[in-house]
Protein backbone atom coordinates (compact mmCIF):
# COMPACT_ATOMS: atom_id res chain seq x y z
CA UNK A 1 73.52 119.14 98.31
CA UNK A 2 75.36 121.60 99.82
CA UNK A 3 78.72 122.03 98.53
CA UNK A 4 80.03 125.79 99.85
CA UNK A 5 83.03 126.38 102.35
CA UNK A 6 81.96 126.61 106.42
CA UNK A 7 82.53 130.32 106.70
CA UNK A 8 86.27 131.25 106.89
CA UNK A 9 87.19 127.56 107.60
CA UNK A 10 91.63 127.39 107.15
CA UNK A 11 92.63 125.18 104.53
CA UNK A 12 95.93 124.08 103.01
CA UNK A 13 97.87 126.49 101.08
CA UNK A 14 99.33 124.87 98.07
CA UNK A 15 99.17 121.46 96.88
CA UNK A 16 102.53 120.23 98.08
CA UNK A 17 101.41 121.32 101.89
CA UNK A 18 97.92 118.61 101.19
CA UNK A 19 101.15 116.17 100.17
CA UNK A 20 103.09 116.83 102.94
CA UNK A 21 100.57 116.13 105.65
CA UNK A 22 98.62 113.37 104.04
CA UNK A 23 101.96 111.82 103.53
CA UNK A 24 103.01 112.47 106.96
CA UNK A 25 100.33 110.95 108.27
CA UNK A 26 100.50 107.86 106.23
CA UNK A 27 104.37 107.47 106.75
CA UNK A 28 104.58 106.28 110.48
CA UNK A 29 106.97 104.24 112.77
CA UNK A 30 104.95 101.20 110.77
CA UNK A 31 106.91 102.11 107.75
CA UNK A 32 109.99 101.57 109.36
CA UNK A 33 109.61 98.83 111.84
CA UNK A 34 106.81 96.48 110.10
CA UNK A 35 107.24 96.68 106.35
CA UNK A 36 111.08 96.08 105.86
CA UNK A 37 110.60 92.58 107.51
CA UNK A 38 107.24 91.93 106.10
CA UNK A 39 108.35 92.03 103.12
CA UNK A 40 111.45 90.02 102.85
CA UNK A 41 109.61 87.67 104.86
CA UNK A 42 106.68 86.89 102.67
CA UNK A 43 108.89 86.78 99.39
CA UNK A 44 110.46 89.74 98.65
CA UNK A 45 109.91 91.05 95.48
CA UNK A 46 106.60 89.27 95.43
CA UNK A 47 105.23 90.87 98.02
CA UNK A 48 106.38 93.92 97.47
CA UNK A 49 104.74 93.79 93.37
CA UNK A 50 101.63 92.56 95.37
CA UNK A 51 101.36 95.23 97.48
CA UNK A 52 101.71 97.69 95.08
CA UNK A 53 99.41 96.63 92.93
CA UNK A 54 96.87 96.89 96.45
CA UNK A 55 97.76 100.19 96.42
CA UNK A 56 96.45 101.02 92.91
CA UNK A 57 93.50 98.86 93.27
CA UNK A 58 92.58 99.45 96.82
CA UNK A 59 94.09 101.87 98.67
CA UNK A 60 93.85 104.80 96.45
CA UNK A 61 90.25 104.52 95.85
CA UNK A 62 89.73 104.18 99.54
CA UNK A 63 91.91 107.26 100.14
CA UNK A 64 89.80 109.15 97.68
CA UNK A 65 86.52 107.94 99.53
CA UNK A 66 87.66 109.82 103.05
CA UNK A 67 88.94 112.80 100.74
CA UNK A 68 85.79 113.04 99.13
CA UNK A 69 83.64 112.58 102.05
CA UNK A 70 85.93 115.77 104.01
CA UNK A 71 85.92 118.00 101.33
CA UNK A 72 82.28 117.85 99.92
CA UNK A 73 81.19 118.71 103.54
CA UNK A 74 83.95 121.06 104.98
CA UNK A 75 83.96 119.44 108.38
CA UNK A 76 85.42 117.24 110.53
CA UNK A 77 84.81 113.61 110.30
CA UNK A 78 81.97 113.31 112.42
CA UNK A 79 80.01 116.45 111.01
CA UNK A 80 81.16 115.17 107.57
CA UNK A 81 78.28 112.42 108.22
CA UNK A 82 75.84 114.23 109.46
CA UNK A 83 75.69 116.69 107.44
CA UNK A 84 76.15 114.41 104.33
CA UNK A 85 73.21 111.96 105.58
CA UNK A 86 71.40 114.27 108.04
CA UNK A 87 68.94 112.35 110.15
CA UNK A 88 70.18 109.29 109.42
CA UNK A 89 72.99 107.33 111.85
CA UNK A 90 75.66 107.21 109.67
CA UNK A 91 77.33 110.10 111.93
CA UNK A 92 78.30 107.27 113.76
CA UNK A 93 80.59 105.85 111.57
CA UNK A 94 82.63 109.61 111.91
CA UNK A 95 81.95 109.37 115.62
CA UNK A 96 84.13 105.87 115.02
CA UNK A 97 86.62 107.17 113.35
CA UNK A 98 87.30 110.33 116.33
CA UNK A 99 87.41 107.56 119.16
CA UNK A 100 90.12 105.39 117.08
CA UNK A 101 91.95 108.27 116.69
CA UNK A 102 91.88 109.20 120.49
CA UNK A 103 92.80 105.39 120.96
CA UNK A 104 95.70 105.09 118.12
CA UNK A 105 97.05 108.39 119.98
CA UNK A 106 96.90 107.19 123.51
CA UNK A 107 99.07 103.88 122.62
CA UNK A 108 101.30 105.96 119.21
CA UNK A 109 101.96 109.00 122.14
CA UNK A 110 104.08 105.41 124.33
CA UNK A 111 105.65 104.66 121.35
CA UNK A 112 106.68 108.18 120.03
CA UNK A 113 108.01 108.73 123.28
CA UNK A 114 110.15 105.90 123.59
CA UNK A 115 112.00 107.24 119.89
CA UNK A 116 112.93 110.45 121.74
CA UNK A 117 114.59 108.58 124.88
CA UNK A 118 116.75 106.40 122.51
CA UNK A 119 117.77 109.71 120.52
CA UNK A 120 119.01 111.18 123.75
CA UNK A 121 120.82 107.88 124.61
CA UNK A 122 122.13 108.07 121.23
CA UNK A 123 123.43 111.58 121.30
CA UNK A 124 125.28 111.10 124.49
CA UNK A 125 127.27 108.02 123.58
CA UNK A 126 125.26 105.75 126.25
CA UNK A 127 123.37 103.69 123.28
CA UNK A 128 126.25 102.42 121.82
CA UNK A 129 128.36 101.60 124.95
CA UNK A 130 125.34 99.33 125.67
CA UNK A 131 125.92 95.63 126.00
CA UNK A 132 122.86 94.25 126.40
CA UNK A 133 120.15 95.86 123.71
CA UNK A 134 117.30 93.89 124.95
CA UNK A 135 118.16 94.62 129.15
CA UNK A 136 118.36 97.87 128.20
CA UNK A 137 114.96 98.10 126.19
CA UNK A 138 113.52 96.20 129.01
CA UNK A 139 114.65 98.39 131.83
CA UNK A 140 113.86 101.88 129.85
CA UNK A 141 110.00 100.76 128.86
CA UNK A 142 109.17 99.26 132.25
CA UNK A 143 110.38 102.03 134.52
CA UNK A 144 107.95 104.57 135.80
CA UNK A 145 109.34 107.95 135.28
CA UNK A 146 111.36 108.59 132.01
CA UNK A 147 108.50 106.73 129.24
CA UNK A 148 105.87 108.70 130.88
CA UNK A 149 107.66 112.42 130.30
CA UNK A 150 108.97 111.63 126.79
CA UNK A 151 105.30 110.36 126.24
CA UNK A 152 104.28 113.68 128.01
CA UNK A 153 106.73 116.00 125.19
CA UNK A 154 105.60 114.00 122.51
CA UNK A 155 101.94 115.55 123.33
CA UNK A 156 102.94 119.08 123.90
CA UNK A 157 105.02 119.55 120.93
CA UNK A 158 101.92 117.52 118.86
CA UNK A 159 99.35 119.79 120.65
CA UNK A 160 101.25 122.88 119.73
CA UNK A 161 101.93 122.27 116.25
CA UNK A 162 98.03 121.39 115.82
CA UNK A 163 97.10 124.78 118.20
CA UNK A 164 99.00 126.90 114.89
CA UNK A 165 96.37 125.57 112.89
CA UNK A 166 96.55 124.20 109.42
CA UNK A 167 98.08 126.84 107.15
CA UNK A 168 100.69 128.05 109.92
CA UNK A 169 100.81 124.58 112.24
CA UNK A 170 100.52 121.67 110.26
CA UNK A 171 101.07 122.54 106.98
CA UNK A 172 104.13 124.76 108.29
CA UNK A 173 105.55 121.71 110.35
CA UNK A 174 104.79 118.88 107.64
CA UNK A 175 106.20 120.77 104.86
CA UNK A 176 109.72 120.87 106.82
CA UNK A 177 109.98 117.98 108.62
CA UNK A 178 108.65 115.42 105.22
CA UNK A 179 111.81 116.77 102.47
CA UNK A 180 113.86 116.17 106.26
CA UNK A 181 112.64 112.83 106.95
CA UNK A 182 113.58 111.70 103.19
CA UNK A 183 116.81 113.31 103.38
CA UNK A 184 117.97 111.57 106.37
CA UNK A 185 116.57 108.39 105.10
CA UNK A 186 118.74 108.87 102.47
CA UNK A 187 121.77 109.36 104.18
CA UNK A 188 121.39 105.96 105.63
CA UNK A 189 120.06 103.97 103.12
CA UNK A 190 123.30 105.59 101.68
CA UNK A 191 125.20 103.76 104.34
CA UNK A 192 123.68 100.84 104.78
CA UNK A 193 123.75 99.28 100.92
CA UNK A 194 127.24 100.27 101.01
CA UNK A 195 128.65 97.76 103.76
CA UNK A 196 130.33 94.74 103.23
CA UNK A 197 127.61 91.74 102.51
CA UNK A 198 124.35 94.26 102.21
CA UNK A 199 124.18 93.26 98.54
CA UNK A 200 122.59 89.85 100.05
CA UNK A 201 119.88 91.66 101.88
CA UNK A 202 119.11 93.83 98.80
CA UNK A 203 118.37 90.51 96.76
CA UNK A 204 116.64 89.17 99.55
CA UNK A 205 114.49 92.23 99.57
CA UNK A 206 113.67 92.35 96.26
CA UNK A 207 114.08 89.12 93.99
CA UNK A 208 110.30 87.71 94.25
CA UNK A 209 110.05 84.28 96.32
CA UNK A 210 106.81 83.23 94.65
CA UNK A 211 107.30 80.05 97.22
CA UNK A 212 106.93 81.94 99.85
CA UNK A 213 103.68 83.31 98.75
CA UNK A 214 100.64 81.75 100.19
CA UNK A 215 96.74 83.04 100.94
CA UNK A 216 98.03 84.96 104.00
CA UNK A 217 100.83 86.75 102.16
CA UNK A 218 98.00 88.01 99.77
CA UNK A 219 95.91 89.15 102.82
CA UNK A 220 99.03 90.69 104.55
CA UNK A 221 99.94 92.51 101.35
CA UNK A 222 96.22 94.00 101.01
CA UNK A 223 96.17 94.42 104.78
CA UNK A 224 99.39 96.22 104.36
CA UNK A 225 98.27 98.52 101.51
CA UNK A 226 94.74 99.15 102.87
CA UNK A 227 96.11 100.44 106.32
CA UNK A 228 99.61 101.74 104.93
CA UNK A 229 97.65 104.87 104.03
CA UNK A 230 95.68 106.04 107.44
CA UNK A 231 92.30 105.18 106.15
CA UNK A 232 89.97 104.29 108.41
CA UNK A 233 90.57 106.45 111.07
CA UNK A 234 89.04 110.21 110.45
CA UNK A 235 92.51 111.61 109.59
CA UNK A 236 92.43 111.95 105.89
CA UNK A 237 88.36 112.72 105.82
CA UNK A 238 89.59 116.04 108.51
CA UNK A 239 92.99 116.63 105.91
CA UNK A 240 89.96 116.39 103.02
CA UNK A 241 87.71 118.82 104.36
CA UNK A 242 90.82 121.21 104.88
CA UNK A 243 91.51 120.53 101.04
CA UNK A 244 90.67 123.36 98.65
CA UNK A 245 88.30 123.16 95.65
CA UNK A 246 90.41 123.40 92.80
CA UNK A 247 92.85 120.68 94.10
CA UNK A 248 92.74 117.86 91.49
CA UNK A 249 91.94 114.81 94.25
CA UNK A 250 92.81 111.42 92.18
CA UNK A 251 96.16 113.19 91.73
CA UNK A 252 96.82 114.42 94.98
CA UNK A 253 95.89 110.86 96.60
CA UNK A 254 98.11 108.60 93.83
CA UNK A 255 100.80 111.22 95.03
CA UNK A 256 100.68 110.39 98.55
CA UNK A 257 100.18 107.00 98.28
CA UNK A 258 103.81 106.95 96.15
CA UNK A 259 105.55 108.99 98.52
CA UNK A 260 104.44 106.70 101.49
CA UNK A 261 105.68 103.65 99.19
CA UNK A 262 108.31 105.14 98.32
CA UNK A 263 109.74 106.06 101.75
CA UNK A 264 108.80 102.47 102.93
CA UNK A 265 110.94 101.02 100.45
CA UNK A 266 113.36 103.66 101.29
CA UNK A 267 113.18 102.48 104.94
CA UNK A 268 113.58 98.84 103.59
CA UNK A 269 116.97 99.23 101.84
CA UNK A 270 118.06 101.56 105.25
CA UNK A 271 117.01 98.40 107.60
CA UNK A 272 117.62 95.16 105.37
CA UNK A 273 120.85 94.99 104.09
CA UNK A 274 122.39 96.38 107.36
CA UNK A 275 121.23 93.73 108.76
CA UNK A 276 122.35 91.28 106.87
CA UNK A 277 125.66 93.09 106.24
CA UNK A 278 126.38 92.54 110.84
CA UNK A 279 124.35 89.13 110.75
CA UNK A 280 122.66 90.13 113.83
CA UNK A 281 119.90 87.30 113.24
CA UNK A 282 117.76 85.58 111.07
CA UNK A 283 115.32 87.99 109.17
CA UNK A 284 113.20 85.31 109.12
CA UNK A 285 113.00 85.05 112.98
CA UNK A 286 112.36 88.84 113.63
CA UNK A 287 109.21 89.97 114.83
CA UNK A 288 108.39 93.43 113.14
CA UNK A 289 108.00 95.88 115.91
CA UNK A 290 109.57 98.34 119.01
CA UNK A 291 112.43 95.08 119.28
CA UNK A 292 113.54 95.65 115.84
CA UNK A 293 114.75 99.58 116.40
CA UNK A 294 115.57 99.54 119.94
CA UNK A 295 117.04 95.97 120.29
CA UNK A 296 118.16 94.93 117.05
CA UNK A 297 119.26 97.97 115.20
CA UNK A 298 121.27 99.46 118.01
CA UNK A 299 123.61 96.70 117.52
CA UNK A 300 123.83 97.19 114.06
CA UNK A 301 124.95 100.54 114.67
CA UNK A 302 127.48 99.28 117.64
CA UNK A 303 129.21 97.06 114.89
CA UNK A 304 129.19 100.00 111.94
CA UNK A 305 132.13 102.52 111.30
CA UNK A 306 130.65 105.46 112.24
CA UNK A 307 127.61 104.00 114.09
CA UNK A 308 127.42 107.07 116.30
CA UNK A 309 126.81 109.66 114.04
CA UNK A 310 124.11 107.24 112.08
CA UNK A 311 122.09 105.70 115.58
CA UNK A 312 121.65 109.83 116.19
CA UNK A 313 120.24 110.21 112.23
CA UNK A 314 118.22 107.21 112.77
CA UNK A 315 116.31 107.93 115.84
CA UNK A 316 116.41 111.27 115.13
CA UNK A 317 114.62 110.46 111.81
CA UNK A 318 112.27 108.07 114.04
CA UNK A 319 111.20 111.20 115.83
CA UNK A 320 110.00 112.77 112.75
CA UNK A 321 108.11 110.09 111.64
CA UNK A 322 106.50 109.60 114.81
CA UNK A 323 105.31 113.24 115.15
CA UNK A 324 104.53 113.66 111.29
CA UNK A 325 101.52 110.61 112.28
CA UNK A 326 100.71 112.12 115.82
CA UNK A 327 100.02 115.89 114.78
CA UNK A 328 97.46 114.02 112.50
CA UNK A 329 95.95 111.81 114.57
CA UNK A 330 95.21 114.98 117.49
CA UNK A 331 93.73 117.10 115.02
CA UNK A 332 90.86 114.48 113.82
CA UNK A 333 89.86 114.86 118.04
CA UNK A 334 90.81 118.52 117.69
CA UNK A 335 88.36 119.30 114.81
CA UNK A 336 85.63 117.72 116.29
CA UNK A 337 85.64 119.40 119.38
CA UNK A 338 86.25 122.46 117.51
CA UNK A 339 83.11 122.38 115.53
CA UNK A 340 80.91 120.63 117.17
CA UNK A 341 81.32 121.89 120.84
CA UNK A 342 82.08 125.29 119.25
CA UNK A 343 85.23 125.55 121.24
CA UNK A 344 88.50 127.56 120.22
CA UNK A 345 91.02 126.10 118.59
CA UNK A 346 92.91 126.62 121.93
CA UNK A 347 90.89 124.77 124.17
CA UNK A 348 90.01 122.27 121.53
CA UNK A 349 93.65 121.39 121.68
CA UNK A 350 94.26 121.53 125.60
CA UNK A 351 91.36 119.14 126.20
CA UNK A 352 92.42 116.94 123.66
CA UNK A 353 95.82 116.41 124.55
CA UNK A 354 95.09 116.31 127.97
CA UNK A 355 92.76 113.64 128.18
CA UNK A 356 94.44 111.42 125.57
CA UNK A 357 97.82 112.05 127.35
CA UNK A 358 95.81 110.68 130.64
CA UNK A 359 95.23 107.60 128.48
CA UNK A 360 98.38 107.73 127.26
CA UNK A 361 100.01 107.23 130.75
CA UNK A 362 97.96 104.47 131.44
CA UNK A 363 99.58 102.46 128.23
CA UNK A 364 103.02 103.65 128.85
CA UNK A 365 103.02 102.20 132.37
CA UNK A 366 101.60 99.13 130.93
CA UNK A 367 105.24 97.84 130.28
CA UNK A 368 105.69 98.80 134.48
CA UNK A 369 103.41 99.29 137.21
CA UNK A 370 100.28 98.09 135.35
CA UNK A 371 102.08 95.15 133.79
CA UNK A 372 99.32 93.25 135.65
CA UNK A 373 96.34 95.65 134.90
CA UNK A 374 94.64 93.13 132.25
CA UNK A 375 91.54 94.03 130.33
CA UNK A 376 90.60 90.62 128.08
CA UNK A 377 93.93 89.27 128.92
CA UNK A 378 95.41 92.33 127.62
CA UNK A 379 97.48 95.00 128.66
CA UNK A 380 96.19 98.94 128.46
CA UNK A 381 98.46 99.27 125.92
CA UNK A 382 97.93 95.60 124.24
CA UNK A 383 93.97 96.27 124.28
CA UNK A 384 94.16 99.42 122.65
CA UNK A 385 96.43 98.16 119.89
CA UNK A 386 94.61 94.96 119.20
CA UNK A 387 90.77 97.25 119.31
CA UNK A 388 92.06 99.99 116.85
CA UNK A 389 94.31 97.72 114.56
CA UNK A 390 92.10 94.61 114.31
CA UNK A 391 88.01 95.80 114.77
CA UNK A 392 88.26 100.12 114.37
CA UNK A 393 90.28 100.51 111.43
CA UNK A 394 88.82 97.91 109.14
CA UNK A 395 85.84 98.05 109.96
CA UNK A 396 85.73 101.68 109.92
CA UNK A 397 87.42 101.50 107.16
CA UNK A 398 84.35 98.93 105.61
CA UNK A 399 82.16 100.95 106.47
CA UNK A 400 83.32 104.55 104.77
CA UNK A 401 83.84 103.27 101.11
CA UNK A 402 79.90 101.69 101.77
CA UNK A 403 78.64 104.74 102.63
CA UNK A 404 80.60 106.15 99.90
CA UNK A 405 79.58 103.33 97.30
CA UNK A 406 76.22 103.29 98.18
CA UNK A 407 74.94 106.11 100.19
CA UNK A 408 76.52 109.41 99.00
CA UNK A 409 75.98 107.88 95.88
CA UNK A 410 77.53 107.73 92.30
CA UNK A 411 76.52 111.78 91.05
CA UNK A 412 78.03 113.35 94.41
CA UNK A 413 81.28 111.21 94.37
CA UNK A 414 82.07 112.25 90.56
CA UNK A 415 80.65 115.47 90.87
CA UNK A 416 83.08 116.06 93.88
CA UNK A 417 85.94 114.12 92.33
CA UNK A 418 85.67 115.98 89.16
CA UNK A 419 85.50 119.70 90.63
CA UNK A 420 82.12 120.39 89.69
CA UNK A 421 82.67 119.06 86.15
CA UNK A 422 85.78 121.01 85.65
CA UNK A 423 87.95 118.18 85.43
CA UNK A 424 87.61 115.23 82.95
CA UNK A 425 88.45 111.49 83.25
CA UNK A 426 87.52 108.26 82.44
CA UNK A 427 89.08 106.89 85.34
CA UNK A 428 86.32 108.36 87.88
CA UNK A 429 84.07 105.82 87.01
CA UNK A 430 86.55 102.98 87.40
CA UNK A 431 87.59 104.31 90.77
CA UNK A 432 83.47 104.53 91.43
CA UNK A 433 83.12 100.85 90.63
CA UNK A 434 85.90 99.63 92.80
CA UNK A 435 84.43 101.64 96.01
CA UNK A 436 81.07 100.26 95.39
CA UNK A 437 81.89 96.94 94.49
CA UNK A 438 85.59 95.67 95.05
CA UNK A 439 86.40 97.90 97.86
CA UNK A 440 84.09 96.45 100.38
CA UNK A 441 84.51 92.82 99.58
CA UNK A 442 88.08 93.13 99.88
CA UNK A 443 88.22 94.84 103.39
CA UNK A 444 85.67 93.31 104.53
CA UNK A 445 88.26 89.98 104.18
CA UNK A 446 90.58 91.46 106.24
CA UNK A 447 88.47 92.76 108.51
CA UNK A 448 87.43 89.44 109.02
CA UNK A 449 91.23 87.47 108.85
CA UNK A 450 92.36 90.43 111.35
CA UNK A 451 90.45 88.93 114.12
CA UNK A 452 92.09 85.47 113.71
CA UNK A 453 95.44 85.75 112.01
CA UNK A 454 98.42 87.31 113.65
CA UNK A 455 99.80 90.60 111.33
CA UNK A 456 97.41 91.51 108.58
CA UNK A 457 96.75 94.84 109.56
């Protein structure tokens, strides 16, 4: 099989760059806004030992699977297919992967957009003077003008971080903004498990509930750890093909999927205890989503000493993590229409952003004007959610580690994994068996439980 680089293809750099972005793709507004309160609300501790131990078993070995797949080919995730099972249509799984990726973008682009308009409101002093968090929410996300042109920024600074490229663009961008992003989580995990009464929402974090643990938790903990990591979408098989030979995959993926743990629990101990320090509600009645940073926290920060100066590293800090998971996203569409329609970077880029940003609109006026535009019962922006997080991703997701397991085959995986024999490890085989065997069983469950319970993926 062919195994050589596709001509002067860029690539990343130096290993921490592969890190960076990988990382920055996996660590998204989800880290912030879904696992804090998924965990303390399905036992804590438990949860969080249960998803960790996903991670080893499951999401790793997935994460190696779209690595694998990107770098033994050198393209992007749909050429990745077909050249790996020419006349065959497994390309279609990579053309899956491009159209959830110009789907997550269109609906993540809303979202990303709304974190810049509640860093402006923070920096002037309006956020805080706020009485009512949800009005105010309410008013912002349903008005016509201002969601659409912080939606519209959010593409143009994505677009022209992804038209540098990946050595001077992405790799540049993601190797700044990832050390930032932990810093200033820092700062205010710093703050928050210093306030009077946070040491209850530390132990509620963290001392396991087993009580609480039931089937579901199980499934939202392997949910959680399956889709923690941007599988399933064409992102990490378009980072893998930019991935250079000598890079030692298993580590590279176990190091990403730490650093997106680890900032997750970081963004735990920055949300939970400040909650619990300003009783602003139950924990247990929170739903994880937009109401917990732009209605919820803002009050937390309204009652904090210094709440100013720590809503503006907050949102600011949102920002980052939105973009670090957008510049991803745009490049899997980028790539493709790179290489495949042969166009330059350049216009790869334009008619990407442009035509998801078209989307894009669309779902951001879903909360206004097209409040009453429903597809299935859904919003634009509730259809496009549901589609990518409950039926793309998994069984995208499903269908990459069988293709992996069973159609790239056992000799190519390890033979890939391994650096052409260079590098030795017993674990190969082990990671092998679980793509093959455990892998697909176990997303094929939640592909399955995401169509008819509420929050596994």
């Amino acid at each position: 099989m062919a195994n050589l680089p596709s001509g002067n293809r860029d690539s990343f750099s130096s290993k921490f760059g592969v890190i960076a972005a990988a990382a920055g793709s996996a660590v998204g507004l989800g880290n912030i806004w879904r696992f804090p309160l998924v965990t303390t609300q399905n036992g804590g501790g438990a949860f969080l030992m249960l998803y960790i131990g996903f991670i080893i078993l499951i999401g790793i070995p997935v994460m190696l699977s779209e690595f694998t797949i990107g770098r033994r080919a050198q393209l992007n995730a749909f050429g990745s297919f077909k050249k790996l099972a020419p006349k065959s249509p497994w390309y279609l799984v990579g053309s899956l992967g491009i159209i959830t990726a110009f789907a997550i973008l269109s609906f993540y682009s809303t979202v990303a957009g709304w974190t810049l308009e509640y860093l402006v409101q923070a920096v002037s002093g309006k956020l805080l003077h706020t009485d009512d968090m949800v009005s105010n929410f309410a008013g912002f996300s349903s008005s016509s003008a201002r969601p659409v042109i912080w939606q519209l920024v959010i593409m143009v600074i994505t677009g022209l971080v992804v038209y540098g490229g990946i050595k001077k663009g992405i790799e540049k961008f993601t190797k700044i903004l990832m050390p930032v992003l932990v810093i200033l989580i820092a700062l205010v995990v710093v703050r928050s498990v210093t306030l009077p009464g946070a040491g209850e929402g530390i132990r509620y974090l963290f001392i396991p509930d087993w009580s609480a643990v039931n089937f579901k938790t199980v499934l939202m903990a392997l949910g959680q750890a399956a889709f923690s990591l941007s599988i399933g979408m064409g992102t990490l098989i378009t980072y893998g093909s930019y991935i250079q030979k000598d890079n030692h995959l298993l580590k590279t993926a176990s190091q990403v999927a730490f650093t997106d743990t680890f900032i997750a629990i970081l963004a735990s101990l920055m949300v939970i205890p400040a909650i619990f320090a300003f009783s602003v509600g139950s924990v247990d009645q929170m739903s994880p989503g937009p109401g917990l940073v732009f209605e919820v926290l803002p009050n937390v920060f309204k009652a904090m000493p210094g709440g100013v100066v720590f809503a503006v590293i907050f949102f600011f800090l949102l920002c980052v993590a939105a973009l670090t998971s957008t510049i991803s996203v745009l490049e899997v569409v980028v790539a493709y229409l790179k290489e495949e329609l042969k166009l330059s970077r350049g216009k790869a880029t334009l008619i990407a952003s442009v035509s998801i940003s078209v989307l894009g609109v669309l779902a951001t006026l879903s909360f206004g004007v097209l409040s009453n535009f429903l597809i299935f019962g859904k919003t634009i922006f509730g259809l496009l959610d549901f589609a990518s997080a409950n039926i793309m991703l998994t069984f995208g997701a499903l269908l990459i580690v069988i293709f992996v397991g069973w159609k790239l085959g056992k000799i190519n995986f390890l033979d890939e994994l391994s650096n052409q024999g260079q590098l030795k490890s017993s674990l190969y085989k082990v990671v092998f068996f679980i793509i093959r065997y455990i892998a697909p069983v176990a997303i094929g469950i939640i592909a399955v439980a995401a169509l008819f319970i509420k929050g596994i993926t």
